[in-house]
Protein backbone atom coordinates (compact mmCIF):
# COMPACT_ATOMS: atom_id res chain seq x y z
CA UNK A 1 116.94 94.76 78.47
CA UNK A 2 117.76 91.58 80.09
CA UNK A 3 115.18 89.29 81.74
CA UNK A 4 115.62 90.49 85.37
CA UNK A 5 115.50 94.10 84.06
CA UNK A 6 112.12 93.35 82.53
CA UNK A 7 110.67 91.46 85.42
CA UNK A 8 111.62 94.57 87.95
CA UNK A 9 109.84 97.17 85.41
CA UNK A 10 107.08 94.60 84.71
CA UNK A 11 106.12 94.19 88.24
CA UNK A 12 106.26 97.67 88.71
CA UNK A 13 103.89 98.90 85.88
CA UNK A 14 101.69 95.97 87.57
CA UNK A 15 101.98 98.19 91.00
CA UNK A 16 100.88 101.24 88.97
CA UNK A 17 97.47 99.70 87.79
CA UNK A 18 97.23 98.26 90.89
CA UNK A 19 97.37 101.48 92.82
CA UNK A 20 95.11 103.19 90.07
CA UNK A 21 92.58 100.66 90.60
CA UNK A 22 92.53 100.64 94.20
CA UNK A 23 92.21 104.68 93.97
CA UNK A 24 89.18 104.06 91.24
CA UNK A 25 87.58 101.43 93.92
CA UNK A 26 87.81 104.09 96.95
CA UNK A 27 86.65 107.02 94.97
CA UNK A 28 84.24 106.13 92.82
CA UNK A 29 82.49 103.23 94.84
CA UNK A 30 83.74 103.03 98.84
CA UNK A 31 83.26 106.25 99.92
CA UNK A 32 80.24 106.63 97.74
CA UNK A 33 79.07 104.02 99.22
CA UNK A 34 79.95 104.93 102.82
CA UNK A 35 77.67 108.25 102.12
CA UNK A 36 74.85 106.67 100.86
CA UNK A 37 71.56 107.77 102.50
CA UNK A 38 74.16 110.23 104.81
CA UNK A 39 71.85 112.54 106.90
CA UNK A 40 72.11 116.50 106.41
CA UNK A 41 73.77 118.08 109.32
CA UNK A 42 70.60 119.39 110.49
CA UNK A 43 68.97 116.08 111.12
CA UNK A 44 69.09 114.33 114.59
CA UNK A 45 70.70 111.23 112.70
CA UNK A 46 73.65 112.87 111.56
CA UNK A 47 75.56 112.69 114.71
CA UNK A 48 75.38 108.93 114.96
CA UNK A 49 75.78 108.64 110.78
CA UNK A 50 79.61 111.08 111.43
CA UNK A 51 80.27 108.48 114.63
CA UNK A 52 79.39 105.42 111.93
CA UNK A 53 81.24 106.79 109.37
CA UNK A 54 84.51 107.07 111.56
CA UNK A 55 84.38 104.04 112.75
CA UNK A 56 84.28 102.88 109.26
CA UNK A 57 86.83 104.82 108.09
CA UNK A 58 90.00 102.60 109.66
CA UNK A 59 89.06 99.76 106.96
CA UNK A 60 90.35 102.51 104.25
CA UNK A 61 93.38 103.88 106.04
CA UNK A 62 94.67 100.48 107.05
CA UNK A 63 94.57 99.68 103.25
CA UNK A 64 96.31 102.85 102.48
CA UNK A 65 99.05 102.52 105.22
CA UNK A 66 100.00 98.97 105.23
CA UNK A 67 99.45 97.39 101.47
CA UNK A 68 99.33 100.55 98.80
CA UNK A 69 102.31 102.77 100.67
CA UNK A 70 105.11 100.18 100.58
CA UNK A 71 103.68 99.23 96.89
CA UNK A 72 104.34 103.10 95.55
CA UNK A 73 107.29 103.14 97.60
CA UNK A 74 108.38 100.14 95.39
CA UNK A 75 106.83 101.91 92.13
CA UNK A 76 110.03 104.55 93.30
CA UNK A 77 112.88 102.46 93.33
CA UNK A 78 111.61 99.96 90.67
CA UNK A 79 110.99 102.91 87.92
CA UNK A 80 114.29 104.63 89.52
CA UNK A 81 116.17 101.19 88.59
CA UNK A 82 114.55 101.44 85.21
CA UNK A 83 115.99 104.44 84.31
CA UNK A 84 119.21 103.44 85.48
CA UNK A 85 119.13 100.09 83.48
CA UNK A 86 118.10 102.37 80.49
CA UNK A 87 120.45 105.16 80.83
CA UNK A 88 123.13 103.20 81.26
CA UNK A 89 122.09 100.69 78.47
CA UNK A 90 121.04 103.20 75.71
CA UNK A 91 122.95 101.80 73.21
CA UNK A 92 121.12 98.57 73.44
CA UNK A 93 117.73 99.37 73.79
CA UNK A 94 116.51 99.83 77.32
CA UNK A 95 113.63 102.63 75.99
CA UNK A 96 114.36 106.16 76.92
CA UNK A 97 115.17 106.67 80.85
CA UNK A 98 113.71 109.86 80.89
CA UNK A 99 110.31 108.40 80.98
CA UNK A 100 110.93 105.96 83.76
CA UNK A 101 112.52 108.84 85.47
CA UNK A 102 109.20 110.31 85.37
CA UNK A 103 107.17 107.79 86.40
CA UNK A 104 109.46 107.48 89.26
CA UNK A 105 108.59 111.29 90.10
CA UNK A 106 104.43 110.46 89.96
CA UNK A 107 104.72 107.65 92.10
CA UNK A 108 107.12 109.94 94.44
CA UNK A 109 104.48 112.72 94.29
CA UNK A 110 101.66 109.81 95.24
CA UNK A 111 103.95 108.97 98.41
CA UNK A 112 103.72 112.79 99.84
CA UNK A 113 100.67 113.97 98.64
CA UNK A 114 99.70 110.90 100.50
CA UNK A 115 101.62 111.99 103.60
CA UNK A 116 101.17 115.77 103.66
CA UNK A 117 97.38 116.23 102.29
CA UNK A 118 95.72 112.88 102.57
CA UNK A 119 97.27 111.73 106.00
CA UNK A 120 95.67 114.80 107.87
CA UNK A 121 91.78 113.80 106.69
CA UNK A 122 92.07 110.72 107.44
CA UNK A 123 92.99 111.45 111.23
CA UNK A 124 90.06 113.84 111.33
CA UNK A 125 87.66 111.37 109.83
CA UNK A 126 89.38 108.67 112.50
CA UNK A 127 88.48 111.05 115.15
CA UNK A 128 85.10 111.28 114.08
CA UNK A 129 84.13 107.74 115.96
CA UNK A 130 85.53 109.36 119.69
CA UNK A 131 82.44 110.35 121.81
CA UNK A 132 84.48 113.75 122.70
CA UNK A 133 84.09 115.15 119.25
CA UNK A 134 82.58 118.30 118.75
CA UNK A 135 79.33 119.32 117.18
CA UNK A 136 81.25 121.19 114.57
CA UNK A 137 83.66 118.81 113.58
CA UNK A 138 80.41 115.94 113.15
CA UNK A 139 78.73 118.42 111.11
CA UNK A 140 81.51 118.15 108.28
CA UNK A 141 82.17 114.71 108.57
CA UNK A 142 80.67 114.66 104.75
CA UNK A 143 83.09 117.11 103.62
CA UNK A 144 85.84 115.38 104.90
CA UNK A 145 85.65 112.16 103.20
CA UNK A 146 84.24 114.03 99.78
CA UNK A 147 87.01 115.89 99.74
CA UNK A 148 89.33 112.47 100.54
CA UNK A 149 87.53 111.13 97.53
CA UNK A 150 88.86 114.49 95.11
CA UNK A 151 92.26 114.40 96.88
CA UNK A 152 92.42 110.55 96.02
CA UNK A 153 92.30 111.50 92.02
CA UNK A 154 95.96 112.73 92.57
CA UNK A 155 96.41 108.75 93.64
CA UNK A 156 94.54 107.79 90.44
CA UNK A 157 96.45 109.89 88.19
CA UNK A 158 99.66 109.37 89.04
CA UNK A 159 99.75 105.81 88.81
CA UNK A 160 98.31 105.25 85.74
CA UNK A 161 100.80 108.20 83.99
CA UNK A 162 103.71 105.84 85.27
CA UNK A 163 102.63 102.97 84.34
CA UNK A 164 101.34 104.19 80.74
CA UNK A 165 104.67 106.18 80.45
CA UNK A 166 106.40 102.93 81.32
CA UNK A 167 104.43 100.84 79.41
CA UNK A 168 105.44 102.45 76.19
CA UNK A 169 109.05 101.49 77.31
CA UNK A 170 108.30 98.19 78.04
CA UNK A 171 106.71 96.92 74.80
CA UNK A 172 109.54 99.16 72.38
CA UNK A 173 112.55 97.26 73.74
């Protein structure tokens, strides 16, 4: 594999960690954090706490949207190039491109689960900062961003299966 080969797939298994770590960060310690001391829905508090909480909640989908999207967007066509330079280098040792055809797919997967399951929570937990919000709706404002945090695992996965996957490529060429 020649030197600009290995800089493409090194700099993407560096945007797989990356994107696993950010999803460890988000799951495990913001959103924690963002509940902590989160008043039950039956407490006069929790009203203002939902309102707080959605007003917060821009910080993470700005992250999401404008740094981590374009990076597994990259992860796509750097792994997809991968497999390419493998496939159509077999005979010289580019690793197998079967694997970097897969971690193509898992950061593919992280790009619509993000868009089709995780896009849709966020906008609700958004909406929980407008004054015009419902009762309801403020009463699972918790659930919401609990279940952001299990949804996010598929982000933490998928990530760090690429960039293992293409890992063992890397260092066997």
């Amino acid at each position: 594999m020649g030197i600009a080969a290995q800089a493409i797939v090194g700099m993407t298994i560096a945007f797989s960690y990356t994107l696993f770590g950010n999803a460890i960060t988000q799951s495990f310690m913001g959103v924690p954090a963002l509940l902590i001391d989160f008043p039950p829905p039956t407490s006069p508090y929790h009203a203002a706490a939902a309102r707080h909480l959605g007003r917060q909640w821009p910080v993470f989908w700005a992250v999401g949207n404008v740094f981590f999207r374009p990076i597994s967007t990259l992860g796509i066509f750097g792994y997809t190039f991968a497999a390419y330079h493998a496939a159509s280098t077999s005979s010289r040792g580019g690793g197998d491109w079967r694997l970097y055809a897969v971690s193509a797919a898992c950061h593919l997967v992280t790009v619509v689960h993000s868009a089709v399951n995780m896009q849709p929570i966020n906008a609700r937990i958004d909406a929980l900062k407008d004054e015009g919000v419902g009762t309801a709706e403020l009463e699972k404002a918790e659930y919401w961003a609990r279940r952001w945090a299990r949804l996010n695992l598929v982000r933490l996965v998928m990530p760090l299966v690429a960039g293992s996957l293409a890992l063992s490529q890397a260092v066997r060429v």
